[in-house]
Protein backbone atom coordinates (compact mmCIF):
# COMPACT_ATOMS: atom_id res chain seq x y z
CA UNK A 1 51.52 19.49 34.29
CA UNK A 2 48.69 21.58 34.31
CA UNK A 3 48.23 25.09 34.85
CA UNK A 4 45.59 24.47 38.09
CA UNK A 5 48.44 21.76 39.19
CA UNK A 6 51.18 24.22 38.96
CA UNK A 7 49.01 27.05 40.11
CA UNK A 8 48.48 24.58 43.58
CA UNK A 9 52.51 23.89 44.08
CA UNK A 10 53.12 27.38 43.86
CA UNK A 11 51.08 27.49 46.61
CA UNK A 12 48.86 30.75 45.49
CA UNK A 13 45.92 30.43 46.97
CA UNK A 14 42.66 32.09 45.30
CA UNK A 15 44.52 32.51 42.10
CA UNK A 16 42.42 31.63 38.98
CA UNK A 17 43.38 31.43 35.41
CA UNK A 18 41.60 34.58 34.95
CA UNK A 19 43.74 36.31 38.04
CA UNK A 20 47.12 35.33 36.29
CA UNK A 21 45.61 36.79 32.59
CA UNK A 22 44.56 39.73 34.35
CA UNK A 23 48.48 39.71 35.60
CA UNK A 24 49.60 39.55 32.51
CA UNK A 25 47.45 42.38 31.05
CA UNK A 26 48.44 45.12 33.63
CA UNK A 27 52.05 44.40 32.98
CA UNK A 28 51.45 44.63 29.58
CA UNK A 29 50.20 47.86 30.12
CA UNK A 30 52.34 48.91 32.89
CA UNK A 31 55.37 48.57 30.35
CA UNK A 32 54.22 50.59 27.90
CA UNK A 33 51.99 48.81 25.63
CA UNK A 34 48.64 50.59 24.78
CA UNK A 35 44.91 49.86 25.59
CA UNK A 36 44.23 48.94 22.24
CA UNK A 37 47.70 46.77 21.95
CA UNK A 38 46.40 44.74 24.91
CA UNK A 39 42.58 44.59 23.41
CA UNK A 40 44.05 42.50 20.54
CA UNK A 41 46.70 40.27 22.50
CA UNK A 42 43.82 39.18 24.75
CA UNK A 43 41.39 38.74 22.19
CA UNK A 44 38.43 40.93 23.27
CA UNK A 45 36.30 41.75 20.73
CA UNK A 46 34.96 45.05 22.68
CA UNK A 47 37.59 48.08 23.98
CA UNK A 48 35.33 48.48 27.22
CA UNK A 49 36.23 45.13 28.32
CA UNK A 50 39.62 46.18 27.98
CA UNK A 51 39.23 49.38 29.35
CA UNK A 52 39.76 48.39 32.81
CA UNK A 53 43.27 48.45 32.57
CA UNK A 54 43.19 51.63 31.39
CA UNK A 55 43.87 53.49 35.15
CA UNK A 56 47.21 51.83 34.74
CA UNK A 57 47.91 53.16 31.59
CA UNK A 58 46.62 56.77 33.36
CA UNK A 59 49.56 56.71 35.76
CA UNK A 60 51.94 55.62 32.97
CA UNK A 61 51.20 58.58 31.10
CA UNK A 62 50.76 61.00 33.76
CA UNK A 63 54.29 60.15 34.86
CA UNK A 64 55.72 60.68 30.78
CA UNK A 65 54.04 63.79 31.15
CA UNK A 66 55.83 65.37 34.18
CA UNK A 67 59.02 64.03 33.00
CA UNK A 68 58.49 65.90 29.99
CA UNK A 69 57.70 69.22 31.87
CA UNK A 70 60.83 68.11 33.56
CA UNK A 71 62.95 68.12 30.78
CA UNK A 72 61.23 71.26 29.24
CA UNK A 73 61.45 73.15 32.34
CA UNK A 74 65.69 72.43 32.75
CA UNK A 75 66.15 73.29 28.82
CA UNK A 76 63.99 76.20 29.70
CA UNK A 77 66.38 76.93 32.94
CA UNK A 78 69.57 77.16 30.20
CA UNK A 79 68.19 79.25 28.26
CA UNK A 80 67.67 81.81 30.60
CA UNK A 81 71.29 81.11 32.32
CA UNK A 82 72.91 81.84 28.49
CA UNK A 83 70.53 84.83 27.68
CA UNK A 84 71.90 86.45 31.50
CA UNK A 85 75.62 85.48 30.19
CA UNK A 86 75.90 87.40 26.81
């Protein structure tokens, strides 16, 4: 079976090839694999063409980020509590 045919008995309607790549490259992204990582799976030979994915990436790091200040900030929080105790 094709992918058009199997794209039709799914029943998604305006889905393309291109929309289910496009898929595939967010989640890639969205799961932790870089900009670059996902340049070379999908075989673009420029980084801009790949760069729109790269908002999703944003948010992935963004949220690292505060869990990190997280973390610091309750390691941070124990300090102070066993400085106050001795």
């Amino acid at each position: 079976m094709s992918i058009r045919k199997a794209i039709q008995r799914a029943g998604l309607r305006d889905c393309r090839i291109h929309t289910l790549r496009h898929t595939h490259a967010s989640r890639l992204i969205q799961n932790g694999m870089s900009v670059y990582e996902v340049k070379e799976i999908l075989g673009h030979s420029d980084i801009k063409t790949t760069l729109r994915y790269a908002h999703l990436e944003q948010r992935q790091v963004t949220s690292k980020a505060r869990d990190v200040i997280n973390r610091l900030n309750q390691k941070s929080d124990r300090v102070v509590l066993d400085q106050n105790q001795t």
